[in-house]
C-alpha atoms as a PDB file:
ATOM      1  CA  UNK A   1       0.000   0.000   0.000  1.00  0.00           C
ATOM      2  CA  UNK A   2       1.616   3.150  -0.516  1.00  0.00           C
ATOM      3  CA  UNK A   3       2.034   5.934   1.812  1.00  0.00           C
ATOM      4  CA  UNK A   4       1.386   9.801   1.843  1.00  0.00           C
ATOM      5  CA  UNK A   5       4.715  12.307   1.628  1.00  0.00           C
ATOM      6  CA  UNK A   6       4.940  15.687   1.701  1.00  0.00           C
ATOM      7  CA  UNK A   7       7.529  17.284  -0.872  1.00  0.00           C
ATOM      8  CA  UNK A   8       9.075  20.400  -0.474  1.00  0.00           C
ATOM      9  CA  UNK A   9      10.766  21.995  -4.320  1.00  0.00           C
ATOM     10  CA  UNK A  10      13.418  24.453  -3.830  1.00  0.00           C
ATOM     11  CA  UNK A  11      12.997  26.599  -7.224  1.00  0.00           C
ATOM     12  CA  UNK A  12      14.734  29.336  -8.478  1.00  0.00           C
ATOM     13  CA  UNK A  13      11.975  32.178  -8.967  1.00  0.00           C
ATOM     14  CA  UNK A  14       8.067  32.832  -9.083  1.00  0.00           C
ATOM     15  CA  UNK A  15       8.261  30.758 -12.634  1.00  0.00           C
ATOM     16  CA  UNK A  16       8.900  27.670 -11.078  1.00  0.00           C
ATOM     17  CA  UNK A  17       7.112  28.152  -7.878  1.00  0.00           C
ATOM     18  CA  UNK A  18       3.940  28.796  -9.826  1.00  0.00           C
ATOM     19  CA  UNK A  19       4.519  25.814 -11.740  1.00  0.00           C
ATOM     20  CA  UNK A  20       4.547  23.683  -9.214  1.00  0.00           C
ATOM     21  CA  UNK A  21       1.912  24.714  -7.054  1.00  0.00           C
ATOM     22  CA  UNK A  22      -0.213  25.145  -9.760  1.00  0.00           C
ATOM     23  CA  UNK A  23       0.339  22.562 -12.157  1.00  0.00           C
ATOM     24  CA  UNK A  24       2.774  20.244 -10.816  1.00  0.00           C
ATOM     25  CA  UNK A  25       1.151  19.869  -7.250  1.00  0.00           C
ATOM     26  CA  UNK A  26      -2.250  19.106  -8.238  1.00  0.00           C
ATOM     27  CA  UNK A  27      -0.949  16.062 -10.364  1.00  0.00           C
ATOM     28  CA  UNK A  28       0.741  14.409  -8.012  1.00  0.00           C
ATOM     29  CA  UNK A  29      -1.707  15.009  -5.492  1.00  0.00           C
ATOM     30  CA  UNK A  30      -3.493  12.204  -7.140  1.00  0.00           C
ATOM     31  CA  UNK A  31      -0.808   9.812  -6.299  1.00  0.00           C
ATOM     32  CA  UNK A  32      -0.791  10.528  -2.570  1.00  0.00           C
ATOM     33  CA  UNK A  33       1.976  13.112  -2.946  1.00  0.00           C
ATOM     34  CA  UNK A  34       1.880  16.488  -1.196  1.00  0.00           C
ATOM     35  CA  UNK A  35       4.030  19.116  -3.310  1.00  0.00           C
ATOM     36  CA  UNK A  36       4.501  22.601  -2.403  1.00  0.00           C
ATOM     37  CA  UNK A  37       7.570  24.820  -4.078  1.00  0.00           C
ATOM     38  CA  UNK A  38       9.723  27.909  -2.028  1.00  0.00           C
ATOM     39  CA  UNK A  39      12.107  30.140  -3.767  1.00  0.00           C
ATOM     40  CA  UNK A  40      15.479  29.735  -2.570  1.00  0.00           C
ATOM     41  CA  UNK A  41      14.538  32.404   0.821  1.00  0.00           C
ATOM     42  CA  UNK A  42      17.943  34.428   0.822  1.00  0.00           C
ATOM     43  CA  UNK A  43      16.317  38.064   0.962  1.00  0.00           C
ATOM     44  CA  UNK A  44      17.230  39.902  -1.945  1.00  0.00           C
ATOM     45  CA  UNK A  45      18.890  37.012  -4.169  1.00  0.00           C
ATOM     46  CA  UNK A  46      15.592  35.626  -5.729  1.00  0.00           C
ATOM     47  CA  UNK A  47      16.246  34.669  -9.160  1.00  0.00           C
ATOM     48  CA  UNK A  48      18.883  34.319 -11.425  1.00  0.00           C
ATOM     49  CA  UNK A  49      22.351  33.146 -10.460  1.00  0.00           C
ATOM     50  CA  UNK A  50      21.236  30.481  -7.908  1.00  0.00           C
ATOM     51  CA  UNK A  51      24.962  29.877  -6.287  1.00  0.00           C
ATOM     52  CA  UNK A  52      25.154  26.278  -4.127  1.00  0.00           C
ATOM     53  CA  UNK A  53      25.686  28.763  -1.208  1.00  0.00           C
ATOM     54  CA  UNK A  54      22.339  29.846  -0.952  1.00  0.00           C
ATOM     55  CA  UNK A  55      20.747  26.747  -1.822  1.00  0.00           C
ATOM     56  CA  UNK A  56      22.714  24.277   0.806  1.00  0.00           C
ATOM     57  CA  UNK A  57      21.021  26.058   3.480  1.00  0.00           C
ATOM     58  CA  UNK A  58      17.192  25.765   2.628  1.00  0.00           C
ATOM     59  CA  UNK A  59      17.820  22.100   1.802  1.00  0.00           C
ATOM     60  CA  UNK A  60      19.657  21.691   5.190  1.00  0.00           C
ATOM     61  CA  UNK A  61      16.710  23.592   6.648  1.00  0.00           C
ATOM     62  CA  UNK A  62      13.798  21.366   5.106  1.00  0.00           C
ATOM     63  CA  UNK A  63      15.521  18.006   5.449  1.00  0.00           C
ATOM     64  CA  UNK A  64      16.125  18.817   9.139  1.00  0.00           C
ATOM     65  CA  UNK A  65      12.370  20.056   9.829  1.00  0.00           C
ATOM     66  CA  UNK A  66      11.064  16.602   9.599  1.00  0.00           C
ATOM     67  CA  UNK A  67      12.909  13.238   8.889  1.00  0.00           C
ATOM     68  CA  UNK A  68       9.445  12.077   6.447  1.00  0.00           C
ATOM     69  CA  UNK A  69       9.600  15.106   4.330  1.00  0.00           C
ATOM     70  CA  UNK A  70      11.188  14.506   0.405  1.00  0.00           C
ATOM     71  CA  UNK A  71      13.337  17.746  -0.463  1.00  0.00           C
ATOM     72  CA  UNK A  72      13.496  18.677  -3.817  1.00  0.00           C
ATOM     73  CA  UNK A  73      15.187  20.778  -6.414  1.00  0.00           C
ATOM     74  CA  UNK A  74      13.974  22.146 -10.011  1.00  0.00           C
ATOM     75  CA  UNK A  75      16.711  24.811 -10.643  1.00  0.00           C
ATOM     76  CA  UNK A  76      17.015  25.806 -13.890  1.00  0.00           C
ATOM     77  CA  UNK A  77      20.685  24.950 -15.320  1.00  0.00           C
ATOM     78  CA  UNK A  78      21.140  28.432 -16.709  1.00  0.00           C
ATOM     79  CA  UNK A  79      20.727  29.842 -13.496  1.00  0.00           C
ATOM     80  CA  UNK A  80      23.248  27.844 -11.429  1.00  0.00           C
ATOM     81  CA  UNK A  81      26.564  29.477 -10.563  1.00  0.00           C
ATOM     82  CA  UNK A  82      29.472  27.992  -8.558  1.00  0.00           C
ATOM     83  CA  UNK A  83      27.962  24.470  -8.374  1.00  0.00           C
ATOM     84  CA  UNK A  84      29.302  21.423  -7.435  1.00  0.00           C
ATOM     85  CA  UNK A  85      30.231  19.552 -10.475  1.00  0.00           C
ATOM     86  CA  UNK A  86      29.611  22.448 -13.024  1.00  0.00           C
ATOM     87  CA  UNK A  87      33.404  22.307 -14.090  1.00  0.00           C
ATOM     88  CA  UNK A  88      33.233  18.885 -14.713  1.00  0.00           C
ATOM     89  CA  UNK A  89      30.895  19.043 -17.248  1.00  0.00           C
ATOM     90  CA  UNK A  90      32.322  18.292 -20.828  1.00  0.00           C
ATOM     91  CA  UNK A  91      32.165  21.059 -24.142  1.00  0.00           C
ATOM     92  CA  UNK A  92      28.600  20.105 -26.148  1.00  0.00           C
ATOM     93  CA  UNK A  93      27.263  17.453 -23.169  1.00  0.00           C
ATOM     94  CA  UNK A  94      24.465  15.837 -23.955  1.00  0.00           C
ATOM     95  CA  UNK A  95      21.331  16.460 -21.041  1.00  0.00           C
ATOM     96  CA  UNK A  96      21.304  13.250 -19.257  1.00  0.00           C
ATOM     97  CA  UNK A  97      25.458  14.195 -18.703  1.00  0.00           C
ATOM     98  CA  UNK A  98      24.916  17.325 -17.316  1.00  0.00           C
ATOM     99  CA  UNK A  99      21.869  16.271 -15.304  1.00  0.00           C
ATOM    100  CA  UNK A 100      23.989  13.128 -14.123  1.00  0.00           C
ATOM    101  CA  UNK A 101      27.452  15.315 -13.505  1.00  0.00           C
ATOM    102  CA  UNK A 102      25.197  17.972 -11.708  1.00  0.00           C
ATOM    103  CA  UNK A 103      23.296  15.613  -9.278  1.00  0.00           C
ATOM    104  CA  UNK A 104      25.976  13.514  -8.264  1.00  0.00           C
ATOM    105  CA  UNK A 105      28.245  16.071  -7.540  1.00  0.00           C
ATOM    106  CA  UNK A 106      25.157  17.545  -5.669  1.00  0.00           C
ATOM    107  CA  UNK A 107      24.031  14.397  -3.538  1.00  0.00           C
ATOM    108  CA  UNK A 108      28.198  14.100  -2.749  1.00  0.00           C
ATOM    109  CA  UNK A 109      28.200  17.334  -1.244  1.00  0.00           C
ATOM    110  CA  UNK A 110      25.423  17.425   0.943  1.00  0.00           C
ATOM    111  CA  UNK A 111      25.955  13.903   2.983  1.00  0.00           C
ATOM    112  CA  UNK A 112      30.145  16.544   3.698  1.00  0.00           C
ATOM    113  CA  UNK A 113      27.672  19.080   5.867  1.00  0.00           C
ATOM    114  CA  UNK A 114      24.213  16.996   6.748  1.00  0.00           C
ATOM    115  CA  UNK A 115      26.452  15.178  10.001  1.00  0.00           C
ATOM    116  CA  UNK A 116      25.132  11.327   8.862  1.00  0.00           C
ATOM    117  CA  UNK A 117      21.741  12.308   8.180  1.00  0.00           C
ATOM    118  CA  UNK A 118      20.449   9.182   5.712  1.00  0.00           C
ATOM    119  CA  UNK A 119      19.170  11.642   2.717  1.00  0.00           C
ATOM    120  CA  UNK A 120      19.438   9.054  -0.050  1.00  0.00           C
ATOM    121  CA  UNK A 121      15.299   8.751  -0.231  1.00  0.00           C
ATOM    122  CA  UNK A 122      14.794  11.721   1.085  1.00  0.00           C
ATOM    123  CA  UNK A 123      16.835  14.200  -1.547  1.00  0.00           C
ATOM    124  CA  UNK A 124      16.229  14.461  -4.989  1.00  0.00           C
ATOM    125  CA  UNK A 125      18.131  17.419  -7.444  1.00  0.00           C
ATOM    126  CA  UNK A 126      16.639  17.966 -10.181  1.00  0.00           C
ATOM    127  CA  UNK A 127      18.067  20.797 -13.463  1.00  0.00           C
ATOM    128  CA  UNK A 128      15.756  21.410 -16.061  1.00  0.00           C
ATOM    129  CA  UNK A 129      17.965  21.068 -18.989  1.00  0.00           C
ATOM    130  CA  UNK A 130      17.877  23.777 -19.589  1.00  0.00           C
ATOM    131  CA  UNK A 131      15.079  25.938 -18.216  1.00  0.00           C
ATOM    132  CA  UNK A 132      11.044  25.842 -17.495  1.00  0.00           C
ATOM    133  CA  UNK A 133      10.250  26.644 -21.389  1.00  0.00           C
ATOM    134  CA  UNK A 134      11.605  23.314 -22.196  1.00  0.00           C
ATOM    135  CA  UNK A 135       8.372  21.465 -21.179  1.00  0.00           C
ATOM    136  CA  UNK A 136       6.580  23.934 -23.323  1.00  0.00           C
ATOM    137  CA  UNK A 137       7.878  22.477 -26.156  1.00  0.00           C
ATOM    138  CA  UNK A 138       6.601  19.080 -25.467  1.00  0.00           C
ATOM    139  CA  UNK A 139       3.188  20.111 -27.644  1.00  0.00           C
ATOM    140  CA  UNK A 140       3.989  22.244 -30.829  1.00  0.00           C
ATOM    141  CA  UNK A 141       0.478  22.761 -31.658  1.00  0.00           C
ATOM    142  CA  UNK A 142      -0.549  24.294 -28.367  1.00  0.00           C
ATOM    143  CA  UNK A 143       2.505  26.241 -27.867  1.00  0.00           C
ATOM    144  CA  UNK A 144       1.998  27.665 -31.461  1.00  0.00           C
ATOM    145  CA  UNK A 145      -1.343  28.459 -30.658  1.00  0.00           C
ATOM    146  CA  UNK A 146       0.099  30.055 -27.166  1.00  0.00           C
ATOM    147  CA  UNK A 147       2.222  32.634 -29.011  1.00  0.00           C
ATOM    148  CA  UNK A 148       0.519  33.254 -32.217  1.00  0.00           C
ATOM    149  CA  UNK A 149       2.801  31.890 -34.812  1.00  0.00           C
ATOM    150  CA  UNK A 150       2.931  28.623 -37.294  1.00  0.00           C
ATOM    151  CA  UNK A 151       3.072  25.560 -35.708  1.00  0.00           C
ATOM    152  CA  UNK A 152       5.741  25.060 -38.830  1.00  0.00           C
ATOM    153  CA  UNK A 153       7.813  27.353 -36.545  1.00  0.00           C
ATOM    154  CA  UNK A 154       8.056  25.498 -33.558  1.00  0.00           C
ATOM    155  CA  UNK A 155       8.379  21.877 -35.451  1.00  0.00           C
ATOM    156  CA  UNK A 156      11.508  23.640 -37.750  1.00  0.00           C
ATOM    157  CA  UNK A 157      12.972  24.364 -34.580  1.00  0.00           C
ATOM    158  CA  UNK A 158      12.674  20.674 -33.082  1.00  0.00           C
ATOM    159  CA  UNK A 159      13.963  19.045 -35.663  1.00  0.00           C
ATOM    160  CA  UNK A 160      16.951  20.905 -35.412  1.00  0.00           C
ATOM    161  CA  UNK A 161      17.922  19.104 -32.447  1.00  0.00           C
ATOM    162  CA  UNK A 162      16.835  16.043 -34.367  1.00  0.00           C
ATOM    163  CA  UNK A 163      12.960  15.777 -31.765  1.00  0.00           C
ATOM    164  CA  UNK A 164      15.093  15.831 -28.333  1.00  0.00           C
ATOM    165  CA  UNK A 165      13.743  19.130 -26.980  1.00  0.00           C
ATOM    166  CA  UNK A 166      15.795  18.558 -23.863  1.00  0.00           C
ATOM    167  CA  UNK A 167      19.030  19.806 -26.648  1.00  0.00           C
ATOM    168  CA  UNK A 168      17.277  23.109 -27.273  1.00  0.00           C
ATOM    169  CA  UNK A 169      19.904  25.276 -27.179  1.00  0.00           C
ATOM    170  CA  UNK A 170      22.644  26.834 -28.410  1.00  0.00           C
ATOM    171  CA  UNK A 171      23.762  29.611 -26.110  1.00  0.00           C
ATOM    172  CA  UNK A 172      22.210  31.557 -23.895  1.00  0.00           C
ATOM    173  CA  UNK A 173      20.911  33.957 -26.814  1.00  0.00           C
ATOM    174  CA  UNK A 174      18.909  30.879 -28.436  1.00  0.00           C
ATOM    175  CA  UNK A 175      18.120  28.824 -24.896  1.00  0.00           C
ATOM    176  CA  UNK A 176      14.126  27.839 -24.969  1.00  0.00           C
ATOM    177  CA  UNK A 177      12.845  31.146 -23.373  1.00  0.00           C
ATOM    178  CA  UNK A 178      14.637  33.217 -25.951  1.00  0.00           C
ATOM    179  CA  UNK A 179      13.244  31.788 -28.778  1.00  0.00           C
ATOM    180  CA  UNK A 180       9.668  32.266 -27.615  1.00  0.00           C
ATOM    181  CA  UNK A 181      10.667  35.611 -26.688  1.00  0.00           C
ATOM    182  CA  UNK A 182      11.921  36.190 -30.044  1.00  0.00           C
ATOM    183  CA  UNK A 183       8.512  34.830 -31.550  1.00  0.00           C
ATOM    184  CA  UNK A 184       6.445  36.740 -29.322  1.00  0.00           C
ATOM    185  CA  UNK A 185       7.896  39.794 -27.995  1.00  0.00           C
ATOM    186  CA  UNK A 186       5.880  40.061 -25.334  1.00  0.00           C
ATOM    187  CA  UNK A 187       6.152  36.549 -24.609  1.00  0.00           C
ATOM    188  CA  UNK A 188       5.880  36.415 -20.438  1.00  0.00           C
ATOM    189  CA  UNK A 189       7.135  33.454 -18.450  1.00  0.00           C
ATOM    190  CA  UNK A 190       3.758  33.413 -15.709  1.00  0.00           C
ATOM    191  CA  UNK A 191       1.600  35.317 -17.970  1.00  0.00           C
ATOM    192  CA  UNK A 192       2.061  33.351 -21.114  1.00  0.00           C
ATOM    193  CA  UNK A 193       4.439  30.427 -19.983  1.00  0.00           C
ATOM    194  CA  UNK A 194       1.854  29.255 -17.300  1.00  0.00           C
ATOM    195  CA  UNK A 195      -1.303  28.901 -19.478  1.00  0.00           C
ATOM    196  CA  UNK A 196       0.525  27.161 -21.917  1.00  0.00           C
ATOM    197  CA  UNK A 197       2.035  24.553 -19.743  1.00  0.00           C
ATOM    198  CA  UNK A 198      -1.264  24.333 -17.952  1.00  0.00           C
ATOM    199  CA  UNK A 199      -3.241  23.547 -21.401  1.00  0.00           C
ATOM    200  CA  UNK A 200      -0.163  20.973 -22.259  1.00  0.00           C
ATOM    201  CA  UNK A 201      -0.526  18.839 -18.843  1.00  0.00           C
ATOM    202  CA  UNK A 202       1.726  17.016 -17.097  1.00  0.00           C
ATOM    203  CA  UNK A 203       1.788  13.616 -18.584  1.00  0.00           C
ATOM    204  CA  UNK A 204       2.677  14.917 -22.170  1.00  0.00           C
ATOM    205  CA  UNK A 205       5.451  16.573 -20.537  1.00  0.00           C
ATOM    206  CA  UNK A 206       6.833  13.693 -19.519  1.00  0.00           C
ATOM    207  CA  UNK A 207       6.464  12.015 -22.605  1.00  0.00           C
ATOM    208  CA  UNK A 208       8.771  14.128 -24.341  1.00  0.00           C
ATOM    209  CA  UNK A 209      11.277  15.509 -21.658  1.00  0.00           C
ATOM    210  CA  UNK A 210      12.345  12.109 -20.353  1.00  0.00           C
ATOM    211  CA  UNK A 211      14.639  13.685 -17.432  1.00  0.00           C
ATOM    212  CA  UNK A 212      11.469  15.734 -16.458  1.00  0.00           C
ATOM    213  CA  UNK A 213       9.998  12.138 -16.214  1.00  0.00           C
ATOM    214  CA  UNK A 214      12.470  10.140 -14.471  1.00  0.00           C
ATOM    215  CA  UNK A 215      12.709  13.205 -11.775  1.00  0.00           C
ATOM    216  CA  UNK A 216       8.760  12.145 -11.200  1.00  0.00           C
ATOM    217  CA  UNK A 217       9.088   8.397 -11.278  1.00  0.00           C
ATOM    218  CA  UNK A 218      11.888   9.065  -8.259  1.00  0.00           C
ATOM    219  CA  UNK A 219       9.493  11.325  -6.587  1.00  0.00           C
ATOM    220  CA  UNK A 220       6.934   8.946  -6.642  1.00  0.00           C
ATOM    221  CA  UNK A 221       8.395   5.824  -6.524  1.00  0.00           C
ATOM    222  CA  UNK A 222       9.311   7.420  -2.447  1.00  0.00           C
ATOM    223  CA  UNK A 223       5.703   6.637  -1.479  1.00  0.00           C
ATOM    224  CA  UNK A 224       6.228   2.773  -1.541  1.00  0.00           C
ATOM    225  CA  UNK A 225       9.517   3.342   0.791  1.00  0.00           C
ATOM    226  CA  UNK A 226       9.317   1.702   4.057  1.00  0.00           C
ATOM    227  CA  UNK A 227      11.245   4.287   6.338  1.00  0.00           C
ATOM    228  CA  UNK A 228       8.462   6.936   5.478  1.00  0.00           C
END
């Protein structure tokens, strides 16, 4: 039988956080998962250029709070600065070696300042290679329709990267958000991001952003753990 958990998602800014509560949470409320998302909480420093620093302490924070609660993270890689494992990470990686360099390096440096704590089950990092307007690519037709332009436009630009959307990008001129900004000038990540991802749902996300999906199957696989 599985059990109830409560998940806490450390996110980067108000894009995130809204996509979680909003979107995200409901879903996997149906799967006897409690999500709820906080920006990292240093005053000042939300957004942009998420260094480990600031992070270390909120995950330190929830995991200590209560020994059932899952901690999260859903950080956008762009944002990231003076992370573990970020130097490691080879010219032209493909996702799943970034997301595999970056979470590693991340699970090996927690368990150096959590005293023993056991935080296998209980910690899961998560990068959105490489940002939230990856997962809006997941439906071409709706995100077409989002941002008023040929659905021709948004297919052109997927098969550039030969149907992974996860390799969507080039720089950080022509990352996911920039090209929908560049279609749409008044493109808006809550305003317009939001609806769109909300019309998309969940499960076609996963479909097509298969670290997005695997970063779920780990969440939920936690409600069949024992130690819970």
């Amino acid at each position: 039988m599985s059990r109830y958990v409560e998940v806490m998602a450390i996110v980067e800014g108000s894009t995130e956080e809204t996509f979680i509560n909003r979107i995200l949470a409901p879903y996997l409320s149906h799967r006897n998962i409690g999500m709820r998302a906080t920006q990292v909480s240093k005053p000042g420093e939300k957004g942009g250029d998420v260094k480990f620093s600031r992070v270390k302490n909120d995950i330190r924070l929830h995991l200590k709070q209560r020994p059932d609660t899952i901690v999260v993270t859903f950080l956008d890689y762009y944002g990231i600065k003076e992370w573990p494992g970020l130097e490691s990470i080879p010219s032209n990686p493909s996702p799943s070696q970034i997301e595999s360099i970056l979470c590693s390096s991340t699970m090996s440096e927690k368990k150096s300042f959590l005293h023993g704590m056991t935080i296998e089950h209980r910690f899961i990092p998560f990068f959105i290679i490489h940002e939230f307007e990856t997962l809006l690519f997941s439906n071409p037709e709706i995100l077409s329709d989002g941002i008023g332009i040929s659905k021709d436009e948004v297919d052109k630009t997927i098969s550039q990267f030969h149907g992974d959307i996860e390799r969507i990008n080039n720089s950080r001129e022509t990352a996911p958000s920039k090209r929908l900004e560049g279609w749409m000038p008044r493109y808006r990540k809550i305003g317009t991001g939001i609806p769109i991802a909300e019309k998309i749902g969940i499960d076609q996300m996963r479909a097509c952003v298969p670290l997005f999906n695997e970063w779920l199957s780990r969440i939920e696989a936690t409600t069949e753990y024992e130690w819970i």
